[in-house]
Protein backbone atom coordinates (compact mmCIF):
# COMPACT_ATOMS: atom_id res chain seq x y z
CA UNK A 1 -11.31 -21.24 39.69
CA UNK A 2 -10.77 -20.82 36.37
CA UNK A 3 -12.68 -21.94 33.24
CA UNK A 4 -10.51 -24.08 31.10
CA UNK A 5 -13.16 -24.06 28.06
CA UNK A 6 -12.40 -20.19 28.46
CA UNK A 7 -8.60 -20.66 28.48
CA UNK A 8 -8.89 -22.57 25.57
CA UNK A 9 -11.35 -20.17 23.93
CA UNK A 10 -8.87 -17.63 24.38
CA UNK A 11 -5.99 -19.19 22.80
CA UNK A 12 -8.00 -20.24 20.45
CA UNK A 13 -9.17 -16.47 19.21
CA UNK A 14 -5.28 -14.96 20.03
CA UNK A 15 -3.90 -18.18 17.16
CA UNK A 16 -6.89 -16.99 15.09
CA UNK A 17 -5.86 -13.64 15.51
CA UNK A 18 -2.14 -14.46 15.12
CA UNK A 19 -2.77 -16.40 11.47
CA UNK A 20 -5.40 -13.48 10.26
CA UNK A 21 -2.11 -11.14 9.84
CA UNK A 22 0.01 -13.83 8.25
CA UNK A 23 0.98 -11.48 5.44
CA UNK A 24 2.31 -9.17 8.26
CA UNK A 25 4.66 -12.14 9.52
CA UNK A 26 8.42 -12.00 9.51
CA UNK A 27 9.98 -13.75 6.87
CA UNK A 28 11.32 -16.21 9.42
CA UNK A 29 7.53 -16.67 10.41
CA UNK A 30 6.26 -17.41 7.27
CA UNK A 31 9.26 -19.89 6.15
CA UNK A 32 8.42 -21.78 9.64
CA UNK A 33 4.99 -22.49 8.69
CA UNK A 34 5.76 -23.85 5.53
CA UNK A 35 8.33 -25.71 6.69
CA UNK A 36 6.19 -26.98 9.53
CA UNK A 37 3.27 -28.02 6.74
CA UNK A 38 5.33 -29.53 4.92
CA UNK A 39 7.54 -32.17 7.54
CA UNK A 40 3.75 -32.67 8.59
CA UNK A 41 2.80 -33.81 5.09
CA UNK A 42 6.57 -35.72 4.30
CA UNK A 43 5.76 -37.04 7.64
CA UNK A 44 2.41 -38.69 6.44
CA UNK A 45 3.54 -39.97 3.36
CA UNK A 46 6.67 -41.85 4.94
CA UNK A 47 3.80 -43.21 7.30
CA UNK A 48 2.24 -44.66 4.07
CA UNK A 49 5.38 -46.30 2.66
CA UNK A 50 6.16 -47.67 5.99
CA UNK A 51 2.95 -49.29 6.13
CA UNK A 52 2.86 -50.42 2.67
CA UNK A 53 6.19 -52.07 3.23
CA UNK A 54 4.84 -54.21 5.57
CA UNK A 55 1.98 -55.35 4.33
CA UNK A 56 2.90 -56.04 0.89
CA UNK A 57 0.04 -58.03 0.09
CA UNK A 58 -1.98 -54.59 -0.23
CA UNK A 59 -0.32 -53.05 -2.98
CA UNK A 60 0.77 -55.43 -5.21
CA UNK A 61 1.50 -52.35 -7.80
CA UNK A 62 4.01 -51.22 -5.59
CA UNK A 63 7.77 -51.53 -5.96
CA UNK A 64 8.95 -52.82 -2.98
CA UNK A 65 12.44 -53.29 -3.52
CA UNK A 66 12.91 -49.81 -4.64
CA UNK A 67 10.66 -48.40 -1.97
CA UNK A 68 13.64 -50.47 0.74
CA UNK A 69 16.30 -48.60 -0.51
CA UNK A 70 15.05 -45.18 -0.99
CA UNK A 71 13.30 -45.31 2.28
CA UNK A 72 16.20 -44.26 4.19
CA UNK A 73 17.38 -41.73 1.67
CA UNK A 74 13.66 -39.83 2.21
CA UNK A 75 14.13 -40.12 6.18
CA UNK A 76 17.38 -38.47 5.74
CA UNK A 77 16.99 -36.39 3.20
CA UNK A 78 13.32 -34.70 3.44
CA UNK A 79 12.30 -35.25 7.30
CA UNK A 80 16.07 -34.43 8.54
CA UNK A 81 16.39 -31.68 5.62
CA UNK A 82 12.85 -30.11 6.60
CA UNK A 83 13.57 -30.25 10.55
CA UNK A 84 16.99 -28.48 10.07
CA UNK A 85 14.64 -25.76 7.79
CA UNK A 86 12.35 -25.93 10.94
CA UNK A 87 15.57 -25.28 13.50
CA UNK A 88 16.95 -22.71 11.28
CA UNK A 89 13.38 -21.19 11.21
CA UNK A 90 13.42 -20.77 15.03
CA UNK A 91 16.95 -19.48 15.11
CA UNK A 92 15.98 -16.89 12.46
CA UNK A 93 12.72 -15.65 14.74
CA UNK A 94 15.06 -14.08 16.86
CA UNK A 95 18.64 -13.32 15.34
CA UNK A 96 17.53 -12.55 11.63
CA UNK A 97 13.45 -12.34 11.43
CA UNK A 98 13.67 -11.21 7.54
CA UNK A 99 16.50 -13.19 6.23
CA UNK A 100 16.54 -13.90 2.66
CA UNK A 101 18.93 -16.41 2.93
CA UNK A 102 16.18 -18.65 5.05
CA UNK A 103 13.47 -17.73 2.34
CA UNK A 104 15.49 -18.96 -0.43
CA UNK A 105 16.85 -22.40 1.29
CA UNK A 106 12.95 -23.09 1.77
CA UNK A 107 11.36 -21.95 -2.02
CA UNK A 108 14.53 -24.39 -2.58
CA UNK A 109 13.70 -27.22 -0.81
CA UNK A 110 10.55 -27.60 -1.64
CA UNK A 111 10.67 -27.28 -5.11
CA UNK A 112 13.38 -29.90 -5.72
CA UNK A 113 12.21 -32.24 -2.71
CA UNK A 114 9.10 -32.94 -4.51
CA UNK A 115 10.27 -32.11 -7.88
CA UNK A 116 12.12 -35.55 -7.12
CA UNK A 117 9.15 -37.07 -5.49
CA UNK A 118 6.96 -36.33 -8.59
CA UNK A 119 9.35 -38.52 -10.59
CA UNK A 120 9.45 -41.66 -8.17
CA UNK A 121 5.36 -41.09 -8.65
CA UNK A 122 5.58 -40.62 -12.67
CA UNK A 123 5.49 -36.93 -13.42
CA UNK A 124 2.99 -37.45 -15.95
CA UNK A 125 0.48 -40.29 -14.88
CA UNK A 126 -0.21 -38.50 -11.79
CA UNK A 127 -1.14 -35.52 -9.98
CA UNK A 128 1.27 -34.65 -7.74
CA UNK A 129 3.28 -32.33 -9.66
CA UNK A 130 0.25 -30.16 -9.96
CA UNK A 131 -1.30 -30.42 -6.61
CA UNK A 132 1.89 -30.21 -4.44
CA UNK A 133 4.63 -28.17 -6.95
CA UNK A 134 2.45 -25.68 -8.67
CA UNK A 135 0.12 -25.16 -5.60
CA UNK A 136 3.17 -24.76 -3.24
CA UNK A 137 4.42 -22.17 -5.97
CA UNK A 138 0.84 -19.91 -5.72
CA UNK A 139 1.33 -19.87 -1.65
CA UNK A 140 5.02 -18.98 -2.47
CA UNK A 141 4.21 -16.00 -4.81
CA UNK A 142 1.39 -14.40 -2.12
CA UNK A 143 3.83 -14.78 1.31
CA UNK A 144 7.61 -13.72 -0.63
CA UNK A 145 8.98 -11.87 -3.19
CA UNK A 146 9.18 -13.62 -6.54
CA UNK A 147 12.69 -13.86 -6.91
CA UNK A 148 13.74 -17.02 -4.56
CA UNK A 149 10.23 -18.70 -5.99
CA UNK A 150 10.83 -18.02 -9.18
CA UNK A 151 14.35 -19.40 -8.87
CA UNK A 152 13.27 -22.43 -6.78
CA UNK A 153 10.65 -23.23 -10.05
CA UNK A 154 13.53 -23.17 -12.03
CA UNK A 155 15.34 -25.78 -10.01
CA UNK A 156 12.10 -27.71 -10.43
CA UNK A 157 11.96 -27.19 -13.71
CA UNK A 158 15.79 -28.21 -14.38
CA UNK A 159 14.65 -31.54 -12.55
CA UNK A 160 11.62 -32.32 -14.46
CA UNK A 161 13.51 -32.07 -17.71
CA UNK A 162 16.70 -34.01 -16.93
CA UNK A 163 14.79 -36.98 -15.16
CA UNK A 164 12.30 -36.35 -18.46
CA UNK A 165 15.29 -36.49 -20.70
CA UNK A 166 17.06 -39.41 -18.90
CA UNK A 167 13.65 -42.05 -18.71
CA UNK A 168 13.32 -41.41 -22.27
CA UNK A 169 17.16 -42.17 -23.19
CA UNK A 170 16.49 -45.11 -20.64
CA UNK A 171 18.65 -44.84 -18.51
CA UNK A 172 16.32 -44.41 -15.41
CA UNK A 173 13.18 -46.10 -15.28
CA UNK A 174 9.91 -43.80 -15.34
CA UNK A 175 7.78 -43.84 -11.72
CA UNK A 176 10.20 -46.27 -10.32
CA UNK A 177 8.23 -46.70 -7.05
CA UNK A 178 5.59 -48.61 -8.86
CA UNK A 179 5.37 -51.86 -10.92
CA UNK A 180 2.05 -51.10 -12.53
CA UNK A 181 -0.70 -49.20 -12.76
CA UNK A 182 -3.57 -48.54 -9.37
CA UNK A 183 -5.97 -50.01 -11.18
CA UNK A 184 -7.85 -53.05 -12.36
CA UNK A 185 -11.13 -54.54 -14.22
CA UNK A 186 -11.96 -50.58 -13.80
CA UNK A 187 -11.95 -49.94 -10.38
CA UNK A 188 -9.22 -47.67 -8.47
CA UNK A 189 -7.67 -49.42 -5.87
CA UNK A 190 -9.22 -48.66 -2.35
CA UNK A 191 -5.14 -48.54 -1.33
CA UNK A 192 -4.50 -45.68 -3.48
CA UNK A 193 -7.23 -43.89 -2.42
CA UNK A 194 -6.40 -44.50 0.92
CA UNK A 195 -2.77 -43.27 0.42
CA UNK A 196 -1.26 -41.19 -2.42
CA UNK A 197 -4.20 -40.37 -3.63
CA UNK A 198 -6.54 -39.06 -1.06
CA UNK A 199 -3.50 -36.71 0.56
CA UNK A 200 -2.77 -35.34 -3.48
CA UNK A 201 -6.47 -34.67 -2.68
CA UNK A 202 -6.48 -33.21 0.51
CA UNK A 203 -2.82 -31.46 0.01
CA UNK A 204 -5.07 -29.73 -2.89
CA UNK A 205 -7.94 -28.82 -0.58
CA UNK A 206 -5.53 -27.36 2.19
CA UNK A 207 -3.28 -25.40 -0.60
CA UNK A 208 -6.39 -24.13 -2.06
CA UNK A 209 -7.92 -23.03 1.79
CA UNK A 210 -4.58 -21.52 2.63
CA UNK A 211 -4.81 -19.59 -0.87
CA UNK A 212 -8.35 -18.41 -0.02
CA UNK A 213 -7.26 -17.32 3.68
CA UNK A 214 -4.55 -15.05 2.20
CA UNK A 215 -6.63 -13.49 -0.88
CA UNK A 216 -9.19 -12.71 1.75
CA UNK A 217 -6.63 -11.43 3.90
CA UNK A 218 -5.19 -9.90 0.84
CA UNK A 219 -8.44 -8.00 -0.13
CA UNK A 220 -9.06 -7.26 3.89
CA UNK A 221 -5.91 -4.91 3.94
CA UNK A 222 -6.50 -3.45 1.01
CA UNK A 223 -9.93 -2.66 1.69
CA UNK A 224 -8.72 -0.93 4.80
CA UNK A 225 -5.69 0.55 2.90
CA UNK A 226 -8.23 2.42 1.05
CA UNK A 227 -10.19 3.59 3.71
CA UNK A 228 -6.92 4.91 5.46
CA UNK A 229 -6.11 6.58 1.96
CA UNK A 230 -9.24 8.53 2.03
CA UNK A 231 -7.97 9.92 5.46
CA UNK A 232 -4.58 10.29 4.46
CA UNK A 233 -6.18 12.96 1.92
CA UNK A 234 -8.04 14.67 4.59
CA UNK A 235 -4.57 15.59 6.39
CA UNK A 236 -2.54 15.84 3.04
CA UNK A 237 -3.12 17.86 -0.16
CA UNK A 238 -4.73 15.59 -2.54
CA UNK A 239 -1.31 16.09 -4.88
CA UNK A 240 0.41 15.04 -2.37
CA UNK A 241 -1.96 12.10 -1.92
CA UNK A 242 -1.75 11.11 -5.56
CA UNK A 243 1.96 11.12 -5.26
CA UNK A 244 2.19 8.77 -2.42
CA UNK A 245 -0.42 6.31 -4.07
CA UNK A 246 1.85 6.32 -7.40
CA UNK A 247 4.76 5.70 -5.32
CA UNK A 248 6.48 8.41 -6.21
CA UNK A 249 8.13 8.96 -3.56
CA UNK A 250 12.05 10.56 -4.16
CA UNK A 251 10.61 13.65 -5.91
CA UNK A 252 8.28 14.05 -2.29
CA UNK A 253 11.42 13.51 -0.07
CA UNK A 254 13.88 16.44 -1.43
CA UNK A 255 13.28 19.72 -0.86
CA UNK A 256 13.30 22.06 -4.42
CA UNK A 257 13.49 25.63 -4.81
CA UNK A 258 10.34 26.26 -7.46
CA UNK A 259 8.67 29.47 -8.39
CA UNK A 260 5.16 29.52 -6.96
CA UNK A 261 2.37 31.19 -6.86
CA UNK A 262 1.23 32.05 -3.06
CA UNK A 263 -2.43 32.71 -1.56
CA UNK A 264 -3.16 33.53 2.00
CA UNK A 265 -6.66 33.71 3.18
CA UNK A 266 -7.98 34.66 6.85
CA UNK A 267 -11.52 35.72 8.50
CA UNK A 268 -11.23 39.60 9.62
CA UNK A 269 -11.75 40.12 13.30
CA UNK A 270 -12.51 36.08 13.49
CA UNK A 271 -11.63 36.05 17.17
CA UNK A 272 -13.77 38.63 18.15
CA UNK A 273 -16.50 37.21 15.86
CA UNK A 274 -16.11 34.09 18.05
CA UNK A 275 -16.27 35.76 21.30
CA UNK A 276 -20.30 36.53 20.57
CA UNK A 277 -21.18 32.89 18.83
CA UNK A 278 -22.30 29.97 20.44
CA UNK A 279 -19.53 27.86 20.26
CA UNK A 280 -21.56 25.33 18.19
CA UNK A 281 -22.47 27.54 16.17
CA UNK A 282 -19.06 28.91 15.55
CA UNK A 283 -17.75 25.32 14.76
CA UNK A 284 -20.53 24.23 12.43
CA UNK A 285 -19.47 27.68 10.75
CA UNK A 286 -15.99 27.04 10.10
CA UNK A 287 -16.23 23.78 9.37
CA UNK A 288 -18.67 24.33 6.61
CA UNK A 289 -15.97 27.84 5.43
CA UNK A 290 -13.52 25.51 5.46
CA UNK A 291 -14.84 22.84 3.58
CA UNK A 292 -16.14 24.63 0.87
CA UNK A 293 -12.81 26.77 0.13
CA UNK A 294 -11.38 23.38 0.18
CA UNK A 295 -13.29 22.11 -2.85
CA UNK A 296 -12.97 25.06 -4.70
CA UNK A 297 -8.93 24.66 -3.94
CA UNK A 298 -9.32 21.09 -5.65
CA UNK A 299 -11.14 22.25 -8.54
CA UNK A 300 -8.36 24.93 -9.50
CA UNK A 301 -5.53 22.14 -8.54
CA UNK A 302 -4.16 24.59 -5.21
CA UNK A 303 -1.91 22.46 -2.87
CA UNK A 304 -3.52 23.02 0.20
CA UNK A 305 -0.74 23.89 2.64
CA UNK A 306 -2.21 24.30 6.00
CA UNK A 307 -5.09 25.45 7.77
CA UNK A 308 -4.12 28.00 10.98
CA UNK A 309 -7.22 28.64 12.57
CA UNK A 310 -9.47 30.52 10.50
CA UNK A 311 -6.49 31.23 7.33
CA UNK A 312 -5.74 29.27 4.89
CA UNK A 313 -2.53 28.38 2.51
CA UNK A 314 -2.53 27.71 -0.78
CA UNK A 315 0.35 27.27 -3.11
CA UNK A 316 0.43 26.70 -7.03
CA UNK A 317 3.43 25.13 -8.59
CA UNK A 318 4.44 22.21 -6.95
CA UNK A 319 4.20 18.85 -6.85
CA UNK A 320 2.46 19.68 -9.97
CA UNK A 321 3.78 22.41 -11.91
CA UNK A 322 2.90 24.05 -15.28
CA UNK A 323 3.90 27.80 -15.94
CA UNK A 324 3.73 30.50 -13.97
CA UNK A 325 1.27 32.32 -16.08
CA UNK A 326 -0.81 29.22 -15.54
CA UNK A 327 0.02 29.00 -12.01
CA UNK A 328 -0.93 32.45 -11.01
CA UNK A 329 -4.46 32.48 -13.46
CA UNK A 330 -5.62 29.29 -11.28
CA UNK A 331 -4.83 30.98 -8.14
CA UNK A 332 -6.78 34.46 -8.97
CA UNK A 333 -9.81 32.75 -10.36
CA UNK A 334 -9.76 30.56 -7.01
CA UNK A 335 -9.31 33.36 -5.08
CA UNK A 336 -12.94 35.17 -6.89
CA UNK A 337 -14.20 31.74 -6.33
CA UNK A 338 -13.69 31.66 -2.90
CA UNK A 339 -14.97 35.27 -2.55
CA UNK A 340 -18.29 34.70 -4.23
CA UNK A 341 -19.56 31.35 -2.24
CA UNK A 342 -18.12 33.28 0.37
CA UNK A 343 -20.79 36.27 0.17
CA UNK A 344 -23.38 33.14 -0.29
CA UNK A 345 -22.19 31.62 2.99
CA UNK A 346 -22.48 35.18 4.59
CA UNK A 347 -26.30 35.70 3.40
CA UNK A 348 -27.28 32.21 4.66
CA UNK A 349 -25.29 32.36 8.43
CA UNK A 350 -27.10 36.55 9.11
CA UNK A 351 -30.18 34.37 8.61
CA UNK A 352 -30.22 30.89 9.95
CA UNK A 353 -27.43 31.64 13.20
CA UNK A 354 -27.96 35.53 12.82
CA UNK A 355 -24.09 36.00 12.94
CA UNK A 356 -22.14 38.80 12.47
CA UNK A 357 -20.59 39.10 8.46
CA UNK A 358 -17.64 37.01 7.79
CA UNK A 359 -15.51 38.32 5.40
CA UNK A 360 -12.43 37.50 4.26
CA UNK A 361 -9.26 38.92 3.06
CA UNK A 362 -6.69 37.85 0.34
CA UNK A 363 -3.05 38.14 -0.56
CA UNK A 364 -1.67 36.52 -3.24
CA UNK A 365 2.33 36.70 -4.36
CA UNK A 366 4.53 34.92 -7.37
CA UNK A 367 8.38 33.96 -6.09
CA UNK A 368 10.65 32.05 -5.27
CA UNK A 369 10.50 29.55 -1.97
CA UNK A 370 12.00 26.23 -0.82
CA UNK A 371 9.26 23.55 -1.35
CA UNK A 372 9.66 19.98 0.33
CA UNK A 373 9.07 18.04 3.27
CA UNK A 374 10.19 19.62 6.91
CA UNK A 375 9.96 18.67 10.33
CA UNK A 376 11.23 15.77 12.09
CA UNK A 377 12.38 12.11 11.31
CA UNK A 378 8.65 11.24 13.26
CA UNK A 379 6.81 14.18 11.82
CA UNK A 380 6.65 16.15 8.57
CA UNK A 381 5.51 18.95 6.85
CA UNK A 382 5.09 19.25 3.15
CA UNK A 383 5.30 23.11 2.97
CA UNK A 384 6.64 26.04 1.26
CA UNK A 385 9.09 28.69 2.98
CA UNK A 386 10.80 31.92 2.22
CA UNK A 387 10.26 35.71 2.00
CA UNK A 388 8.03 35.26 -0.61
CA UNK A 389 5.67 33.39 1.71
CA UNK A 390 6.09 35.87 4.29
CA UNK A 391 5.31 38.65 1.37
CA UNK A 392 2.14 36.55 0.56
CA UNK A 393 1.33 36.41 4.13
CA UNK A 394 1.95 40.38 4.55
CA UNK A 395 -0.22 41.24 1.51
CA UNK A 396 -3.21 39.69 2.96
CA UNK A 397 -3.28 41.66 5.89
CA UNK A 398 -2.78 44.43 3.97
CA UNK A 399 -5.79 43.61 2.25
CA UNK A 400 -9.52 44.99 2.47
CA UNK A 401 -12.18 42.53 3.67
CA UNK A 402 -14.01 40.64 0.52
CA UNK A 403 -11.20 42.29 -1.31
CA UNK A 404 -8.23 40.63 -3.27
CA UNK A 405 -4.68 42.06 -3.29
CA UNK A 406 -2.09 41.05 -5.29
CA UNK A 407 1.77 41.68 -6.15
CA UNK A 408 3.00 43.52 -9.15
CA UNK A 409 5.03 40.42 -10.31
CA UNK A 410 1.59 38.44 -10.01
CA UNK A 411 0.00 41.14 -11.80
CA UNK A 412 2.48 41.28 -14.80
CA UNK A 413 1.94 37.79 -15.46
CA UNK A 414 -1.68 37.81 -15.65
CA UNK A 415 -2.38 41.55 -16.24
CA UNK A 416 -4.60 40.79 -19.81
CA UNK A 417 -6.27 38.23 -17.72
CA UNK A 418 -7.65 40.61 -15.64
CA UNK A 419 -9.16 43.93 -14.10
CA UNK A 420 -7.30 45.45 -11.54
CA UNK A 421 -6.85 48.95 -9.88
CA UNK A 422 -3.65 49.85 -8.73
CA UNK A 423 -2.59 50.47 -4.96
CA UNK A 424 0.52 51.85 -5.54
CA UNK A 425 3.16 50.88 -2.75
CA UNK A 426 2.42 49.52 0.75
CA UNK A 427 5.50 48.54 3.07
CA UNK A 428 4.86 45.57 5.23
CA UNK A 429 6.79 43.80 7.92
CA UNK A 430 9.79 41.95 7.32
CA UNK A 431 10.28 43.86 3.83
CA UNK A 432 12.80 46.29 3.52
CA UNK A 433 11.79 48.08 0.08
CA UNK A 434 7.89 48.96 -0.92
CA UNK A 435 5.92 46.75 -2.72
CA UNK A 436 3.66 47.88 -5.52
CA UNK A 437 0.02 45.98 -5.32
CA UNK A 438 -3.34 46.05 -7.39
CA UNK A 439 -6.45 45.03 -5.90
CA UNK A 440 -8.39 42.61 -8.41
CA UNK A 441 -11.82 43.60 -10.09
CA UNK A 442 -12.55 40.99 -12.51
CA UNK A 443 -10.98 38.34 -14.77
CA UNK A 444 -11.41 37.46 -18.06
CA UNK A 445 -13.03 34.06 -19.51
CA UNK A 446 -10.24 32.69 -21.31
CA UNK A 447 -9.95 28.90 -20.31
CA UNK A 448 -6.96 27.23 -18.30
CA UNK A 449 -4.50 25.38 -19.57
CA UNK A 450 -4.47 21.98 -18.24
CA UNK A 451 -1.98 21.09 -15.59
């Protein structure tokens, strides 16, 4: 048999479960628990005029006459309004679960149903208006956009000036549902308390608990927003990264033709270097290569554009983009950068895992390639493509290992920059004509411009 504490238990945590993503509701979600809140509090205060009606003894403060004629208009009006909200609530969940429309007609209805109510109370000798219109407004603000709920406190607004306006010209009386004041020889009545009073109290206590729920909530997602932002950089380049996080997202979605500055990295022999090293080893190795040529990408501002194995592209230029004199100094002192902690690496791996030398090779290239997002509607690639990647790609394995090699129109840009020895030409695959190369011997200390 089954356990029915259980059952309950279990509905229990899949409601809790259900309300702890309330910001991640449909529209038509959210605008049926207001609605539903808020026939459940019209209800109770019909359920209080009702009673007070016939017991009349109780409140003698109370306008009775008035309270028999506007009775019916509040059945009709705000229980029959709010259940037609509720209906059109439920419709909405499954033919139109973000309509605006439905968001609107409830900011609406609330505002001016108890913009109305607050002046059969007294606008100003109580604190309804506060507790129900203003606390109604902060929920409003945290589960929709601003514009219906700013528009609905305008409608509320409208009404608390014309009924102000038209009790002062006297020609509607001023909290016309009571006769006198809820108090006498100093004492509150118990009635009030027991009535309009307590629920302004508890409608403030539930506003304020529904508040707290969604600022928690609130400060839940975007604690875990965060943390998915710190893995979003871990798969994107970190310019990218910013780019997203700015919301700057149009200049990410077209593709641009932009003049970059290209640097290809790889590990000679790396596959038969893996062959003879335990493959723990081998990963704690690359790991740690890859990690550290990533910082030292960061520092210099290098997009990171992939990671094939053991090789690495890099690309200077876009999304953030200087000069290309600027572009290609960045990439060559990243590229000594990487070749220096790459001879410390080296030393430390002979000793601790007594490896064989990793050394690497570089090409770097300035030219022209399509820069963007590619790939699939599901899944894509910010990347750069074009000969001039390919030419990057060819020069480094043309390259000497621990050895930089780099284009003449790289070179000319940064030639009193930096030592470098001519190659003269080299032909490589995919290239029709020979390309002239230098291999890099030094650089200069002149600072970077910023970028």
């Amino acid at each position: 048999m089954s356990d029915p504490g259980a059952s309950s238990r279990s509905i229990f945590g899949v409601l809790r479960e259900r309300f702890d993503r309330l910001l991640e509701w449909s529209l038509a979600d959210k605008c049926l628990v207001v609605a539903v809140l808020v026939f459940a509090l019209g209800t109770s205060y019909l359920f209080w005029e009702i009673f007070i009606l016939r017991h009349p003894g109780l409140v003698p403060y109370f306008n009775h006459p008035y309270a028999r004629r506007s009775l019916p208009v509040h059945v009709f009006l705000y229980e029959g309004g709010w259940l037609s909200i509720i209906a059109a609530s439920l419709w909405c969940r499954k033919h139109a679960p973000q309509s605006r429309w439905l968001v609107h007609a409830v900011c609406q209805a609330y505002c001016i149903g108890f913009a109305f109510i607050s002046y059969e109370l007294g606008h100003y000798t109580t604190g309804y208006l506060g507790a129900v219109l203003m606390g109604g407004a902060a929920v409003g603000f945290l589960l929709f956009e601003p514009r219906p709920v700013l528009g609905a406190l305008a409608s509320a607004v409208a009404v608390l000036a014309v009924t102000t306006v038209a009790e002062q010209a006297g020609l509607i009386p001023y909290g016309p549902l009571f006769t006198g004041a809820p108090f006498e020889h100093g004492r509150l009545s118990f009635w009030w308390l027991a009535s309009i009073g307590g629920m302004n109290s508890a409608i403030v206590l539930v506003i304020l608990a529904l508040v707290y729920h969604i600022f928690y909530r609130w400060r839940d997602r975007e604690a875990q927003l965060a943390r998915a932002m710190d893995i979003i950089r871990r798969y994107v380049p970190a310019q990218l990264a910013e780019r997203i996080l700015a919301g700057d997202y149009a200049s990410l979605e077209k593709r641009q033709r932009r003049r970059l500055t290209i640097f290809f990295s790889d590990i000679r022999g790396f596959t038969e270097i893996a062959d003879r090293i335990d493959p723990e080893d081998l990963n704690r190795m690359l790991n740690e290569y890859l990690r550290e040529m990533t910082l030292i990408a960061e520092k210099y501002g290098g997009t990171i554009d992939k990671f094939v194995g053991d090789a690495i592209v890099i690309f200077f230029g876009a999304p953030h983009a200087t000069d290309d004199r600027d572009h290609a100094l960045r990439a060559l002192r990243m590229a000594m950068e990487m070749q220096r902690r790459m001879r410390e690496l080296r030393e430390r791996w002979t000793v601790e895992i007594r490896s064989e030398p990793f050394e690497i090779r570089i090409g770097i290239h300035t030219g022209e390639a399509s820069v963007g997002n590619f790939g699939s509607v599901g899944r894509l690639d910010y990347t750069a493509i074009g000969t001039h990647v390919n030419l990057a790609a060819r020069l480094q394995t043309s390259c000497e290992p621990g050895k930089i090699l780099i284009s003449d129109e790289t070179f000319r840009l940064v030639e009193r920059d930096i030592r470098a020895a001519p190659r003269g030409e080299i032909r490589v695959k995919g290239i029709a004509h020979p390309i002239r190369v230098h291999e890099v011997e030094g650089t200069g200390e002149e600072k970077l411009s910023p970028f």
